[in-house]
N, C-alpha and C. Protein backbone atom coordinates (compact mmCIF):
# COMPACT_ATOMS: atom_id res chain seq x y z
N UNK A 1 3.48 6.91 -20.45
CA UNK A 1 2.17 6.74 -19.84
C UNK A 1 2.16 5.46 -19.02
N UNK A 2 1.03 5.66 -17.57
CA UNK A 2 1.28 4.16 -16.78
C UNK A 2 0.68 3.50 -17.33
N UNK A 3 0.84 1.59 -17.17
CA UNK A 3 -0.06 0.97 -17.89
C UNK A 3 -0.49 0.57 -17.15
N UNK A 4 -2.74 -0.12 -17.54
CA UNK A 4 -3.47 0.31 -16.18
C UNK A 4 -3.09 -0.79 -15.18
N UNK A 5 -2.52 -1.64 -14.84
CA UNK A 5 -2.07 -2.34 -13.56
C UNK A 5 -0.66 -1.52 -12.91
N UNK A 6 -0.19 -0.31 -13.44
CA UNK A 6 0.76 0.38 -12.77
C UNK A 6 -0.04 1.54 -11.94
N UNK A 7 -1.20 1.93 -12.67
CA UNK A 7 -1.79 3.05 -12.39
C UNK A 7 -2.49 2.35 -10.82
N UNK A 8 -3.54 1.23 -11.07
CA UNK A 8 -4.28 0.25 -10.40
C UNK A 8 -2.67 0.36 -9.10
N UNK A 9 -1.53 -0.57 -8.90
CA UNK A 9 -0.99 -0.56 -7.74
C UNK A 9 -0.17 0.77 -7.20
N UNK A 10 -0.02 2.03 -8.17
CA UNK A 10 -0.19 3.24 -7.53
C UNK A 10 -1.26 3.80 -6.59
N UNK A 11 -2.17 4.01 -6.80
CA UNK A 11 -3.01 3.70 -6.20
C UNK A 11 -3.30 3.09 -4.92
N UNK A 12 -3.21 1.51 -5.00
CA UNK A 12 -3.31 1.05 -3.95
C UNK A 12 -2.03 0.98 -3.09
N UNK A 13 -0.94 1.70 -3.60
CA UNK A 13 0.29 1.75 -2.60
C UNK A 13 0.30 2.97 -1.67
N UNK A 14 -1.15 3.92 -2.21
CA UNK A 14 -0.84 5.51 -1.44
C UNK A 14 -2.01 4.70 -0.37
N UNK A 15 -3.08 4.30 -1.20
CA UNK A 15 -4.68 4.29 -0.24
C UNK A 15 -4.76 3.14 0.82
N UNK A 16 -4.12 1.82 0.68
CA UNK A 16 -4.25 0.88 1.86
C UNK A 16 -3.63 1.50 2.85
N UNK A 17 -2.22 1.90 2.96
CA UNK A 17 -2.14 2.03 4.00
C UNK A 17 -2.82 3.21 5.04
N UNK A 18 -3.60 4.09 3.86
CA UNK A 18 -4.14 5.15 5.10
C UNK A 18 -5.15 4.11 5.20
N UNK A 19 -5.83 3.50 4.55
CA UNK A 19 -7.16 2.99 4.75
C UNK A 19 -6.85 2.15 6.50
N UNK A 20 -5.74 1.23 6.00
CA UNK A 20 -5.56 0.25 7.20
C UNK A 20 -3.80 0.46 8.05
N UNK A 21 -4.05 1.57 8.70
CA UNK A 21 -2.68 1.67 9.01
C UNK A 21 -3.13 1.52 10.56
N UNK A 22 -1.83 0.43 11.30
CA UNK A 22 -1.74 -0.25 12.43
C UNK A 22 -2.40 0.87 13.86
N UNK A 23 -2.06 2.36 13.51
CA UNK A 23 -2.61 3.19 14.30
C UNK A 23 -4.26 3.27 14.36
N UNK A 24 -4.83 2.75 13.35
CA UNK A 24 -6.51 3.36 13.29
C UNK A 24 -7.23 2.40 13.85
N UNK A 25 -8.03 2.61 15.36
CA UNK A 25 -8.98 1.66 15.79
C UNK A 25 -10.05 0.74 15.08
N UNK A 26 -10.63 1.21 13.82
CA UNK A 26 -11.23 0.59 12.90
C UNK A 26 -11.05 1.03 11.38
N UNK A 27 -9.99 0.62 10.86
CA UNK A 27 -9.80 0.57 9.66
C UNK A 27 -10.92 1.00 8.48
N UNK A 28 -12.15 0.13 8.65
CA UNK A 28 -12.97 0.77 7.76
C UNK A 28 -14.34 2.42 7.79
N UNK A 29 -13.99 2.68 8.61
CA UNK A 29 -14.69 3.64 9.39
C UNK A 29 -13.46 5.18 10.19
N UNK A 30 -13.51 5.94 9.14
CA UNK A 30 -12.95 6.86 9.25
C UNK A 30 -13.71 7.74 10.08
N UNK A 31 -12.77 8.48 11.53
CA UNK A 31 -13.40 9.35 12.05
C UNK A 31 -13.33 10.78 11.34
N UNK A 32 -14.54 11.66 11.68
CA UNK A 32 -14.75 12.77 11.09
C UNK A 32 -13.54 13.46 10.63
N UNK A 33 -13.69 14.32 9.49
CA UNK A 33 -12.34 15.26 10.07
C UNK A 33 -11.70 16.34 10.67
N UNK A 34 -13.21 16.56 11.54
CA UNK A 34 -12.71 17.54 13.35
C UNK A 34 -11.97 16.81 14.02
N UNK A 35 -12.42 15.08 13.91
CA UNK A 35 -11.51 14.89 14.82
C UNK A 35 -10.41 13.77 14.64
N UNK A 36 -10.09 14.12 12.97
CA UNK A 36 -8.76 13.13 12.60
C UNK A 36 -7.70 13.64 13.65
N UNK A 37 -6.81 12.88 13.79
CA UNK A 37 -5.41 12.67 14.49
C UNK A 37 -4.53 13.76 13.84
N UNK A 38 -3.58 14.44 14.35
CA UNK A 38 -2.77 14.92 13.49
C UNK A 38 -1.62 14.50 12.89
N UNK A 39 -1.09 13.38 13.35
CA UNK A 39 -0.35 12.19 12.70
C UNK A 39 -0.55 12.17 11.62
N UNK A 40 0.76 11.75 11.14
CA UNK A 40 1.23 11.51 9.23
C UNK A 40 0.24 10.73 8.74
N UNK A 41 0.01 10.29 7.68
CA UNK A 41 -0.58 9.71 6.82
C UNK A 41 -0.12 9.05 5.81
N UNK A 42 -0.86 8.32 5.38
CA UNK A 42 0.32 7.52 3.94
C UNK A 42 1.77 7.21 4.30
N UNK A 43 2.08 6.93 3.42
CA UNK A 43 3.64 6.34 3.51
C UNK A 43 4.38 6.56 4.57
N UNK A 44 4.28 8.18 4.74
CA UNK A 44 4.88 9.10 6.30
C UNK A 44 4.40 8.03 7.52
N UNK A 45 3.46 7.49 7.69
CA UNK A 45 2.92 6.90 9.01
C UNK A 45 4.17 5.97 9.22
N UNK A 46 4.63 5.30 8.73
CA UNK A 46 5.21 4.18 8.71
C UNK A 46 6.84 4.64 8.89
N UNK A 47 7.12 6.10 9.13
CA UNK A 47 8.28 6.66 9.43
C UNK A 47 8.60 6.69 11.13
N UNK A 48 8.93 5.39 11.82
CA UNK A 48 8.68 5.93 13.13
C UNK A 48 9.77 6.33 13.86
N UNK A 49 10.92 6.36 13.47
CA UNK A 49 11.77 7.52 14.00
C UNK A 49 11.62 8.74 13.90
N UNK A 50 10.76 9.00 12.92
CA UNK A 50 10.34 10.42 12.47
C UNK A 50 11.89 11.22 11.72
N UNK A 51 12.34 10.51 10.85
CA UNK A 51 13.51 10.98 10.42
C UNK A 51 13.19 11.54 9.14
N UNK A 52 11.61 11.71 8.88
CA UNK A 52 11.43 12.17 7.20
C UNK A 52 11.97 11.21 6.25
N UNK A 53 12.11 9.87 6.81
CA UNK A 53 12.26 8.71 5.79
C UNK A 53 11.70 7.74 6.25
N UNK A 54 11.14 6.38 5.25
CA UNK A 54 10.64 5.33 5.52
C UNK A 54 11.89 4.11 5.35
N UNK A 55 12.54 3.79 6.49
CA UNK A 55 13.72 2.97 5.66
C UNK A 55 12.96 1.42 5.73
N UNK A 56 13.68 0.92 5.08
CA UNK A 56 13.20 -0.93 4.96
C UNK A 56 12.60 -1.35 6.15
N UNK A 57 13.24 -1.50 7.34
CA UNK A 57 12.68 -2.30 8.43
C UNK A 57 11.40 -1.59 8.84
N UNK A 58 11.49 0.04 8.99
CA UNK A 58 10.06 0.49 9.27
C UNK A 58 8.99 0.26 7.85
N UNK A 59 9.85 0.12 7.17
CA UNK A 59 8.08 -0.62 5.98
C UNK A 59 7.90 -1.64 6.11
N UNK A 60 8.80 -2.81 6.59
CA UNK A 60 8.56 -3.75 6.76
C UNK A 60 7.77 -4.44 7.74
N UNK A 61 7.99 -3.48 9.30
CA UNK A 61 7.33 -3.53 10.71
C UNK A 61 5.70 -3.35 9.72
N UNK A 62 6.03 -2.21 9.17
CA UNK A 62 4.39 -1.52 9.25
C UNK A 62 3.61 -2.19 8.11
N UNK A 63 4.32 -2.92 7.24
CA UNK A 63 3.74 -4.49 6.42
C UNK A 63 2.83 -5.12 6.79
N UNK A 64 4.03 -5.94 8.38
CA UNK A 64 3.20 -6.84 9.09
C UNK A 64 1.84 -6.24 9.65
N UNK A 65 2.48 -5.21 10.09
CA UNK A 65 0.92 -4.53 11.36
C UNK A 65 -0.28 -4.79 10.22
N UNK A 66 -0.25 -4.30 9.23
CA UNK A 66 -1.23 -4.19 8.12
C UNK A 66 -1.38 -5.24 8.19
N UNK A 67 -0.81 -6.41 7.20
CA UNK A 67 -1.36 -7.55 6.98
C UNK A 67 -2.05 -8.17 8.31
N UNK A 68 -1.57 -7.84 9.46
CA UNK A 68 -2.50 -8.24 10.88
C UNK A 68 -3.53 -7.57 11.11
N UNK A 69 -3.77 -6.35 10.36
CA UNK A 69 -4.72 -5.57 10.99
C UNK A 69 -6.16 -6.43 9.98
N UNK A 70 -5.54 -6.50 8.45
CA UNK A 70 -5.96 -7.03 7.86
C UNK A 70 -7.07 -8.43 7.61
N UNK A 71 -5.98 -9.09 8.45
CA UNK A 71 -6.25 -10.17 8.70
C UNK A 71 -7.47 -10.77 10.00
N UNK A 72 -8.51 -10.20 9.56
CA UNK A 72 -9.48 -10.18 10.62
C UNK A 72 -9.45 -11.70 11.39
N UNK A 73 -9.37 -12.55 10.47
CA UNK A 73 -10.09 -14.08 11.22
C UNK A 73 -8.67 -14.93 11.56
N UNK A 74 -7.84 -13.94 11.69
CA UNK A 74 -6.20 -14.24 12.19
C UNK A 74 -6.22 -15.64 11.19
N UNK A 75 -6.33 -15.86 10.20
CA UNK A 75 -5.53 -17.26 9.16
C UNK A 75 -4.31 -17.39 8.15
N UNK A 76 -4.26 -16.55 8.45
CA UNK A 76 -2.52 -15.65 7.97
C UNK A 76 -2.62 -15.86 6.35
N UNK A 77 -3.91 -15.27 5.77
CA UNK A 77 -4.65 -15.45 4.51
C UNK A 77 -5.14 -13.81 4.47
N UNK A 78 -5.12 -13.70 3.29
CA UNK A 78 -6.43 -12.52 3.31
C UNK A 78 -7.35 -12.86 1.64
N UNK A 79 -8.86 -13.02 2.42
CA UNK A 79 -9.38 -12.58 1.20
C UNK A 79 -9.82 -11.53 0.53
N UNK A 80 -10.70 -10.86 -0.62
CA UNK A 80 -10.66 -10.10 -1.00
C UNK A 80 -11.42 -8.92 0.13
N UNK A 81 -12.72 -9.82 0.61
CA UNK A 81 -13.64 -8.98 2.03
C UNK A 81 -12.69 -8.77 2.80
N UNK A 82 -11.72 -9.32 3.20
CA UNK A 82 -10.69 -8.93 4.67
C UNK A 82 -9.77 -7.62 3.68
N UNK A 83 -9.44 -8.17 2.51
CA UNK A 83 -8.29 -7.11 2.14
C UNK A 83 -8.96 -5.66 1.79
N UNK A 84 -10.01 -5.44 1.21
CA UNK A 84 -10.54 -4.16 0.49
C UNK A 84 -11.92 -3.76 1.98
N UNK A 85 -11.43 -3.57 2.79
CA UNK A 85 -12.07 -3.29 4.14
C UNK A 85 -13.29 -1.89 3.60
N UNK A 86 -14.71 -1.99 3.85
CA UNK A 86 -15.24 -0.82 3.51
C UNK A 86 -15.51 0.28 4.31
N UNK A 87 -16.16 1.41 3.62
CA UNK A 87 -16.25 2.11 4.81
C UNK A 87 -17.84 2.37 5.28
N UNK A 88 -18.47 1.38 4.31
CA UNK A 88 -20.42 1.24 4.71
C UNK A 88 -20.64 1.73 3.15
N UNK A 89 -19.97 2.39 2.39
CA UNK A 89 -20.82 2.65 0.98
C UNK A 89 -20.17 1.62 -0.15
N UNK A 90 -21.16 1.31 -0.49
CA UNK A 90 -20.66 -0.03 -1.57
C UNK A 90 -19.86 0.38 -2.97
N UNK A 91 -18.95 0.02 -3.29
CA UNK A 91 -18.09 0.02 -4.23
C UNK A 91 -18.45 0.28 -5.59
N UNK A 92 -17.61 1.34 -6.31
CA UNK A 92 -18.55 1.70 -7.68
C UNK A 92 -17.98 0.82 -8.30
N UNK A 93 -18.86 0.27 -9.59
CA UNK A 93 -17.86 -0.56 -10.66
C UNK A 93 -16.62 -0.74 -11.18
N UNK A 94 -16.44 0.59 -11.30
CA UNK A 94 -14.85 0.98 -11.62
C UNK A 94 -14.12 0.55 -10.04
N UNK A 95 -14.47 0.99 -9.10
CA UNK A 95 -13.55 0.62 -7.89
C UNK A 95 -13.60 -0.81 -7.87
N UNK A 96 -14.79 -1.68 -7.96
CA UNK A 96 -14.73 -3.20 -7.95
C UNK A 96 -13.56 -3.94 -9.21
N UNK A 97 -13.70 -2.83 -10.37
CA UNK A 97 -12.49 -3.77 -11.18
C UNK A 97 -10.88 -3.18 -10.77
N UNK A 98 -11.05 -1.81 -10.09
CA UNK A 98 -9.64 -1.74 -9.99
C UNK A 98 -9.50 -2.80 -8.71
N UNK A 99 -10.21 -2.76 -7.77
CA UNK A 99 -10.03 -4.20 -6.80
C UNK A 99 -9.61 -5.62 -7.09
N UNK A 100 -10.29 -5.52 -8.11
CA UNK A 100 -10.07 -7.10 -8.68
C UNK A 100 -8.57 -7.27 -9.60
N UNK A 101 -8.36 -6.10 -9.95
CA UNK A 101 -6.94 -6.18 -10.93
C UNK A 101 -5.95 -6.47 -9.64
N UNK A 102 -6.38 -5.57 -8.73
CA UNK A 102 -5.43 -5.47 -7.32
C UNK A 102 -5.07 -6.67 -7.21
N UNK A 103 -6.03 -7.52 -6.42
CA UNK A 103 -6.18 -8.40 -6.01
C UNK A 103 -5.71 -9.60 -6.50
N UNK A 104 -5.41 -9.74 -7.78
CA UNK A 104 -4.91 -10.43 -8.98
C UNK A 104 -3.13 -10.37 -9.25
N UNK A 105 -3.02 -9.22 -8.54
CA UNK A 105 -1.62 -8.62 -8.52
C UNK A 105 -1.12 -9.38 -7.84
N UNK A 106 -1.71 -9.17 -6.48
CA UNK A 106 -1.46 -9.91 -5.14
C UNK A 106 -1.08 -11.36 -5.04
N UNK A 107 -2.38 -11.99 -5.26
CA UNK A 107 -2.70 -13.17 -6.15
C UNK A 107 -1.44 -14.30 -6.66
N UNK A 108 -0.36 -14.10 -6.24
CA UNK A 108 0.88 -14.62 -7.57
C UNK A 108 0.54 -16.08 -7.48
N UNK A 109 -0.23 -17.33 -7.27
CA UNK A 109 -0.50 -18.56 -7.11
C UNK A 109 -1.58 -18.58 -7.97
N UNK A 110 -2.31 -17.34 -8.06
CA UNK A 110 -3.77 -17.75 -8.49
C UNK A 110 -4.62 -18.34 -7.48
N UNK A 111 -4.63 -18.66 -6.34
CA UNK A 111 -5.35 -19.60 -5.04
C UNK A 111 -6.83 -19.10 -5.17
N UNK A 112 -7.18 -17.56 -5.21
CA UNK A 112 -8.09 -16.85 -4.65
C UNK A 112 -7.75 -16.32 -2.73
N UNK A 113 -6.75 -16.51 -3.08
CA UNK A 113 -6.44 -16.19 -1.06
C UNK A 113 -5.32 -15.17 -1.60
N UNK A 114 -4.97 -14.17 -0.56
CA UNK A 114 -3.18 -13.41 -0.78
C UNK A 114 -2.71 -14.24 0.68
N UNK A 115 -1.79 -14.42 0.35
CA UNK A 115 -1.16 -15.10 1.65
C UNK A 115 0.04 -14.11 2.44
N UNK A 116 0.33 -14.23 3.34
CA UNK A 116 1.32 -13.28 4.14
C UNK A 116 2.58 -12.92 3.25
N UNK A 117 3.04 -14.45 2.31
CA UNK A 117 4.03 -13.90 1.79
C UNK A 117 3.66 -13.35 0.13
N UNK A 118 2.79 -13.79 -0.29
CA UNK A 118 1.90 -12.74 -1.47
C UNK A 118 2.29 -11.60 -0.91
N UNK A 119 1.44 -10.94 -0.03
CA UNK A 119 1.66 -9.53 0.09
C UNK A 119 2.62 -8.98 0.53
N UNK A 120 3.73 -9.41 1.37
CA UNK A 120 5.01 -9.28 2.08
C UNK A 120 5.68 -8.98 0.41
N UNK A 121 5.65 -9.57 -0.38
CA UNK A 121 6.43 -10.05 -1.56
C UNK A 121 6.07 -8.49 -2.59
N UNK A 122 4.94 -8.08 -2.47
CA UNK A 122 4.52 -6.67 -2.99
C UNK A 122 4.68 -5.59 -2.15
N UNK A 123 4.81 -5.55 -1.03
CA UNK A 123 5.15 -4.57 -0.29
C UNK A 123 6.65 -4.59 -0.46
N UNK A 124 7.47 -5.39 -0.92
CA UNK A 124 8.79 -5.55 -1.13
C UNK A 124 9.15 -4.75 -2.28
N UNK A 125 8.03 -4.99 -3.21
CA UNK A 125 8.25 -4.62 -4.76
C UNK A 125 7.95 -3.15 -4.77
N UNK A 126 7.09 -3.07 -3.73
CA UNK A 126 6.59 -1.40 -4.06
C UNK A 126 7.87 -0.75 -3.54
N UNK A 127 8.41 -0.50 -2.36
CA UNK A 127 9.18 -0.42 -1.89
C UNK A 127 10.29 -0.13 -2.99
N UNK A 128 10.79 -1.27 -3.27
CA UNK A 128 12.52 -1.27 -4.17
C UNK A 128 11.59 -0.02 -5.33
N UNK A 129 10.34 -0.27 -5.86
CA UNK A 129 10.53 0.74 -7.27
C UNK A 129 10.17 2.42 -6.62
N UNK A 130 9.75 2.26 -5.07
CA UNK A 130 9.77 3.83 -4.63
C UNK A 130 11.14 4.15 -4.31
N UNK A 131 12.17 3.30 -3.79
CA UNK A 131 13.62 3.73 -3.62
C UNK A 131 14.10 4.02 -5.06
N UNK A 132 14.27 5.16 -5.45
CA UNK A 132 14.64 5.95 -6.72
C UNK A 132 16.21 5.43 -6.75
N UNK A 133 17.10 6.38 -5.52
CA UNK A 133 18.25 6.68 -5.45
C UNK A 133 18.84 4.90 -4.72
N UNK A 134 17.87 3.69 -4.67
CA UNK A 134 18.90 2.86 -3.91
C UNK A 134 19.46 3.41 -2.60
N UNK A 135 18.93 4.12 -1.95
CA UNK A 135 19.72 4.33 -0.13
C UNK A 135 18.90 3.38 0.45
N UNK A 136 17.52 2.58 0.36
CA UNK A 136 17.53 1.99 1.42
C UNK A 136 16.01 3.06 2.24
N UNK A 137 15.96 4.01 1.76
CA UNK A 137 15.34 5.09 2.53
C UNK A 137 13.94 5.74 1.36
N UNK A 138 12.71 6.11 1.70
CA UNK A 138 11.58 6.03 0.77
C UNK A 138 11.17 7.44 1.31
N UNK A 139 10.43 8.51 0.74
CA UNK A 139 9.68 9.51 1.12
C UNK A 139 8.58 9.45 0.03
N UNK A 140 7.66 10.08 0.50
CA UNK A 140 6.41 10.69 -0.32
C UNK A 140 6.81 10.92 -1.60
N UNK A 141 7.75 11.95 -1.81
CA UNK A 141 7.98 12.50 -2.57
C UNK A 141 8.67 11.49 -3.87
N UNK A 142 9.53 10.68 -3.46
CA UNK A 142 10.19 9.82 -4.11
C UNK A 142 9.48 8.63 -4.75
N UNK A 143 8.82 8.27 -4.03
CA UNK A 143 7.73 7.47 -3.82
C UNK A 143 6.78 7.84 -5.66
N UNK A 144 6.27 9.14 -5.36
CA UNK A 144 5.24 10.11 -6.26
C UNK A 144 6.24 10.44 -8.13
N UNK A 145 7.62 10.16 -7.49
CA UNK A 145 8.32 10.35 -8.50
C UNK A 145 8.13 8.60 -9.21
N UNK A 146 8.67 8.28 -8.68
CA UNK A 146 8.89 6.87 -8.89
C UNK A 146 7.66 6.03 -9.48
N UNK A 147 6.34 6.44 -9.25
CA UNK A 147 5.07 5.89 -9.61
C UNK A 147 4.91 7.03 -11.23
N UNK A 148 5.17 8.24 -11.04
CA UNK A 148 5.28 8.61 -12.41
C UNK A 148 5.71 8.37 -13.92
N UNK A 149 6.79 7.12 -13.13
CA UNK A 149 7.62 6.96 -14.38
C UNK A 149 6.87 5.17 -15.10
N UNK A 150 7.47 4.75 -15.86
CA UNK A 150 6.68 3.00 -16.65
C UNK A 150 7.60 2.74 -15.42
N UNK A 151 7.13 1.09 -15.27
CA UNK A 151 7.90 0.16 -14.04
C UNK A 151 9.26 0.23 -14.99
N UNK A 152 9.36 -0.32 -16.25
CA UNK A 152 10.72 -0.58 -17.28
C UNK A 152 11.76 0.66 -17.38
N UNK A 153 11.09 1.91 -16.95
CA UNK A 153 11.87 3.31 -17.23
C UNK A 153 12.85 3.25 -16.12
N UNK A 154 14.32 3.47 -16.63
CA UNK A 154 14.99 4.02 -15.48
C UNK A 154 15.09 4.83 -14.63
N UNK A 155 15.76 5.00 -13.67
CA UNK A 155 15.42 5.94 -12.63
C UNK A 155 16.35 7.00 -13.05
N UNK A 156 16.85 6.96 -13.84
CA UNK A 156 17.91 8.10 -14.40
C UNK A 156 16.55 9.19 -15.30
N UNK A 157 16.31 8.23 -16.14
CA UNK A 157 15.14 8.69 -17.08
C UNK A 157 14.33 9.81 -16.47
N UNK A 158 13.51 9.30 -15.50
CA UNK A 158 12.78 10.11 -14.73
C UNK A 158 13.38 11.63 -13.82
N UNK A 159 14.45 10.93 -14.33
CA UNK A 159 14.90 13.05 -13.67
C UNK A 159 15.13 14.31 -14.71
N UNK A 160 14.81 13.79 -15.53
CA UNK A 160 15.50 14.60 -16.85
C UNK A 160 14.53 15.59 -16.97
């Protein structure tokens, strides 16, 4: 079973980036869905060779874009208002504490700020525990495997 800060950055490893991915003119304000884009989503966005893989440097490009898109008042900081961008309906309780666990994740100083390399440093981590097989290379799928299993479980474990 996940434990709830595994469940909490599952979660936020599928939903930020659709929320704030470098393609969307306003991040918090989703257009209808007559007239979403037909472009990938989630993890896939960030595939831009379109090779059906996310390798390191394209998660890494699409890191930065985020943390810039993020980063409204350009201070190479994010606080919790810049990081959890809304979309006009206010946050249920449960979403405000899984935010705050988030955010805490992020957090590794304790400051109250995530700083570029805070989050650079978790986008790193998410990354290595979605690469199952070690190639270097991430899909959805692997990704979905990889969040199934405890962070401590091997990746052998999880295929059985």
């Amino acid at each position: 079973m996940l434990k709830p800060v595994s469940l909490v950055a599952a979660a936020f490893l599928f939903t930020l980036p659709a929320l704030a991915a470098p393609s969307d003119p306003d991040p918090g304000k989703a257009p209808p869905a007559r007239e979403r884009p037909s472009s990938p989503s989630g993890l896939m966005r960030y595939d831009t060779n379109k090779d059906g893989f996310v390798d390191r440097s394209e998660w890494a490009a699409g890191q930065e874009a985020r943390f810039k898109l993020l980063d409204t008042n350009n201070d190479g900081k994010l606080t919790k208002d810049e990081l959890f961008v809304g979309n006009g309906v206010p946050p249920s309780d449960r979403q405000i504490r899984s935010q705050a666990t988030y955010f805490g994740l992020l957090d590794a100083d304790k400051d109250g700020i995530v700083s570029k390399a805070e989050f650079l440093a978790q986008a790193e981590r998410n990354f290595a525990r979605c690469d199952l097989d070690k190639d270097g290379r991430i899909t959805t799928a692997e990704c979905r495997q990889a969040l199934r299993r405890t962070p401590r479980e091997p990746a052998s474990a999880a295929k059985r």
